[in-house]
Protein backbone atom coordinates (compact mmCIF):
# COMPACT_ATOMS: atom_id res chain seq x y z
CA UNK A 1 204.50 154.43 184.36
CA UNK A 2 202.63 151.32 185.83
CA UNK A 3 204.78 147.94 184.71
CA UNK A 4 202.48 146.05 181.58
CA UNK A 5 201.63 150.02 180.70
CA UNK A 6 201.62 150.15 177.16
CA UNK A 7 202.50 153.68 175.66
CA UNK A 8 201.87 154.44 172.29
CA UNK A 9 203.23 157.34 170.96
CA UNK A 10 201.56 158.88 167.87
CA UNK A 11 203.79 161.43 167.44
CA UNK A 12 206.86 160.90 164.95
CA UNK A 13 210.45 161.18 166.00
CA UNK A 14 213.22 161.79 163.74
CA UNK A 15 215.55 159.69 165.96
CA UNK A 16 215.39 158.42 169.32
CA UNK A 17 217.56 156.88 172.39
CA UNK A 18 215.46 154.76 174.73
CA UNK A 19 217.29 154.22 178.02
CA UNK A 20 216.68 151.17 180.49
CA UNK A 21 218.38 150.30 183.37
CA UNK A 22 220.00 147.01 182.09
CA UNK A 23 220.44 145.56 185.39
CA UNK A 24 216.74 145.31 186.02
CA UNK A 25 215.82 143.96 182.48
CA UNK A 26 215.80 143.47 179.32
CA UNK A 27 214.86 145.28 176.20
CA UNK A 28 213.60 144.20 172.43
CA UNK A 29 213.40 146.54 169.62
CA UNK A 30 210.73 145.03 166.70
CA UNK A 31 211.49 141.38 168.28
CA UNK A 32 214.84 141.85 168.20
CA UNK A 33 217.45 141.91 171.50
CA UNK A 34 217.96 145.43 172.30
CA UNK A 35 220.57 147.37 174.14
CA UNK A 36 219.78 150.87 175.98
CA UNK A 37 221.48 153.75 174.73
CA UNK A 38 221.58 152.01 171.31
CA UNK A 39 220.21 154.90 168.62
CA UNK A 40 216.92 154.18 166.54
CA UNK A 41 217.12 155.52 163.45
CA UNK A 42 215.22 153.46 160.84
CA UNK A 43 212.06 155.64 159.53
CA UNK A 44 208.48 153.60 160.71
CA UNK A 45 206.99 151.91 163.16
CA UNK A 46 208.58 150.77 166.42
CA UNK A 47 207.77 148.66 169.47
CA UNK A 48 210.04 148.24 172.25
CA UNK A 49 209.00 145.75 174.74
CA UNK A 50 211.14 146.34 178.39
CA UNK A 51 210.90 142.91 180.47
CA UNK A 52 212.09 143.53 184.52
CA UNK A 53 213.54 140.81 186.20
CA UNK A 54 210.26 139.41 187.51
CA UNK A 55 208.82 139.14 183.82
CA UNK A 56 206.89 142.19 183.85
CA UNK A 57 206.89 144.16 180.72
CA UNK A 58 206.43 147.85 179.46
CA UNK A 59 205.73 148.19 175.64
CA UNK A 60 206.34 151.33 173.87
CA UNK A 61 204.99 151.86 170.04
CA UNK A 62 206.97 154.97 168.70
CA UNK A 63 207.25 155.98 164.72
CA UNK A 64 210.42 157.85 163.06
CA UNK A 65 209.50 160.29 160.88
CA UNK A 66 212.19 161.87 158.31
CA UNK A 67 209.84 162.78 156.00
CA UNK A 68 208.31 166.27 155.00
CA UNK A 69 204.23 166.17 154.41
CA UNK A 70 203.50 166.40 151.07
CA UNK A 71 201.45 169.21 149.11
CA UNK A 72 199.25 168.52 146.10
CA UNK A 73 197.50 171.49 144.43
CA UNK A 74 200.23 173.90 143.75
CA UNK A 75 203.81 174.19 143.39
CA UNK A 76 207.04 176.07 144.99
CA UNK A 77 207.17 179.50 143.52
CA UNK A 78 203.86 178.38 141.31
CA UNK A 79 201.80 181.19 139.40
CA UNK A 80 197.90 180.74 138.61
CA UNK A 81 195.39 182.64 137.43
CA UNK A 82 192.77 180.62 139.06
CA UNK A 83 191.14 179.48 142.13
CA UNK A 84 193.30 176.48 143.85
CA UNK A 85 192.64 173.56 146.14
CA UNK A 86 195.74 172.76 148.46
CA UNK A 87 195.39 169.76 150.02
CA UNK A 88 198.22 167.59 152.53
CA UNK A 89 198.55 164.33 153.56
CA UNK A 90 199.46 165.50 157.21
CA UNK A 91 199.84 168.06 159.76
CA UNK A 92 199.02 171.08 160.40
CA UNK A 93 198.93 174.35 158.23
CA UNK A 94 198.86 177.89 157.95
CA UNK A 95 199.02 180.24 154.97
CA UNK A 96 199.63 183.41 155.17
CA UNK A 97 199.99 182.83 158.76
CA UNK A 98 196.62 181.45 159.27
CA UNK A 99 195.51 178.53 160.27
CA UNK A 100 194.17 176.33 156.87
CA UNK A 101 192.61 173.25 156.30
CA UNK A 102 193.40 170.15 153.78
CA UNK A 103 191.17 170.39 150.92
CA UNK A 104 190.76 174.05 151.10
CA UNK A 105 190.49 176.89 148.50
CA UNK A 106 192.89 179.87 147.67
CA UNK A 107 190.44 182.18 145.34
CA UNK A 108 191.62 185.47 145.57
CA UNK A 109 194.62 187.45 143.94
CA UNK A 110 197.52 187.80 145.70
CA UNK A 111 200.96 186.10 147.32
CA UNK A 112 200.53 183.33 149.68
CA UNK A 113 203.48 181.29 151.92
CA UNK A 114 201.51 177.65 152.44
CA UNK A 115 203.87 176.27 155.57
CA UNK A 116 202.56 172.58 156.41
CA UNK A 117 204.33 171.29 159.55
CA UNK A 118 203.58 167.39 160.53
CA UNK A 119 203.86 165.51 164.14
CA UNK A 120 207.50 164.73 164.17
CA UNK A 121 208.20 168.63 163.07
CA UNK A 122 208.95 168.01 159.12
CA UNK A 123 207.67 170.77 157.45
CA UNK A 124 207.33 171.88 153.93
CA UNK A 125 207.04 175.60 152.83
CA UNK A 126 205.33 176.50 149.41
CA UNK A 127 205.63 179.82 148.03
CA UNK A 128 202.98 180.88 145.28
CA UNK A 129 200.77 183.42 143.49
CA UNK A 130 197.09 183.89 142.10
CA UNK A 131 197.01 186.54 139.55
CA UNK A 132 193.57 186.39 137.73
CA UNK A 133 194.06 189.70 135.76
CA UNK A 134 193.39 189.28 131.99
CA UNK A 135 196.90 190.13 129.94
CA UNK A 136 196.61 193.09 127.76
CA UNK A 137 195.84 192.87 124.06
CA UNK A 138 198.39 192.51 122.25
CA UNK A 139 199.16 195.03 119.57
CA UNK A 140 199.99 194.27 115.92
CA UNK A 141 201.89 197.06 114.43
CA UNK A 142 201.67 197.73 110.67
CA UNK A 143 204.32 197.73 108.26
């Protein structure tokens, strides 16, 4: 990395350690006076700004993510007897095992896994079923 680089890093991080050497530098988390080795924890965005002892800086944006994506369109362990549109606010998905697409539609019969995984590795896992069989008649008996 070239000094005055700036790296921005989309991916999400569910903690991390940045390391500088301290006798070259100096280091600010968010504006704030930072020390290496400290541990970031504290979910959103970050930008740590590393200034050598010339004045040069490197600026890294990073983002900790804790958080699971979320699902709308059907529910863990959810039955329907219709066609359903699954649709997440991040990552990457497959059902069945398959790659799928936010905004997509399950139509036919049968038992799906839905396993949505975003950058920082949170994942959610949805377990559901499409049964569009009509119920039998029910019987009255007589008395």
């Amino acid at each position: 990395m070239q000094t005055g680089d700036i790296i921005d890093r989309n991916l999400g991080f569910d903690t991390i350690i940045p390391i500088y050497n301290q006798n070259e530098g100096t280091a600010t988390l968010n504006i704030i006076v930072f020390r290496s080795g400290t541990i970031v924890k504290t979910e959103g965005k970050h930008t740590l700004v590393v200034t050598d002892t010339e004045g040069k800086k490197n600026t890294i944006a990073f983002v900790i993510d804790k958080k699971a994506p979320q699902v709308t369109g059907a529910v863990n362990n959810g039955y329907y007897n219709k066609d359903i549109k699954l649709t997440f606010n991040e990552g990457k998905a497959t059902l069945n095992g398959k790659s799928f697409g936010s905004g997509s539609y399950v139509r036919s019969a049968g038992t799906y896994t839905l396993i949505v995984t975003d950058a920082a590795g949170n994942k959610i896992t949805l377990k559901f079923f499409i049964d569009k069989s009509r119920p039998a008649t029910p019987k009255v008996n007589t008395v």
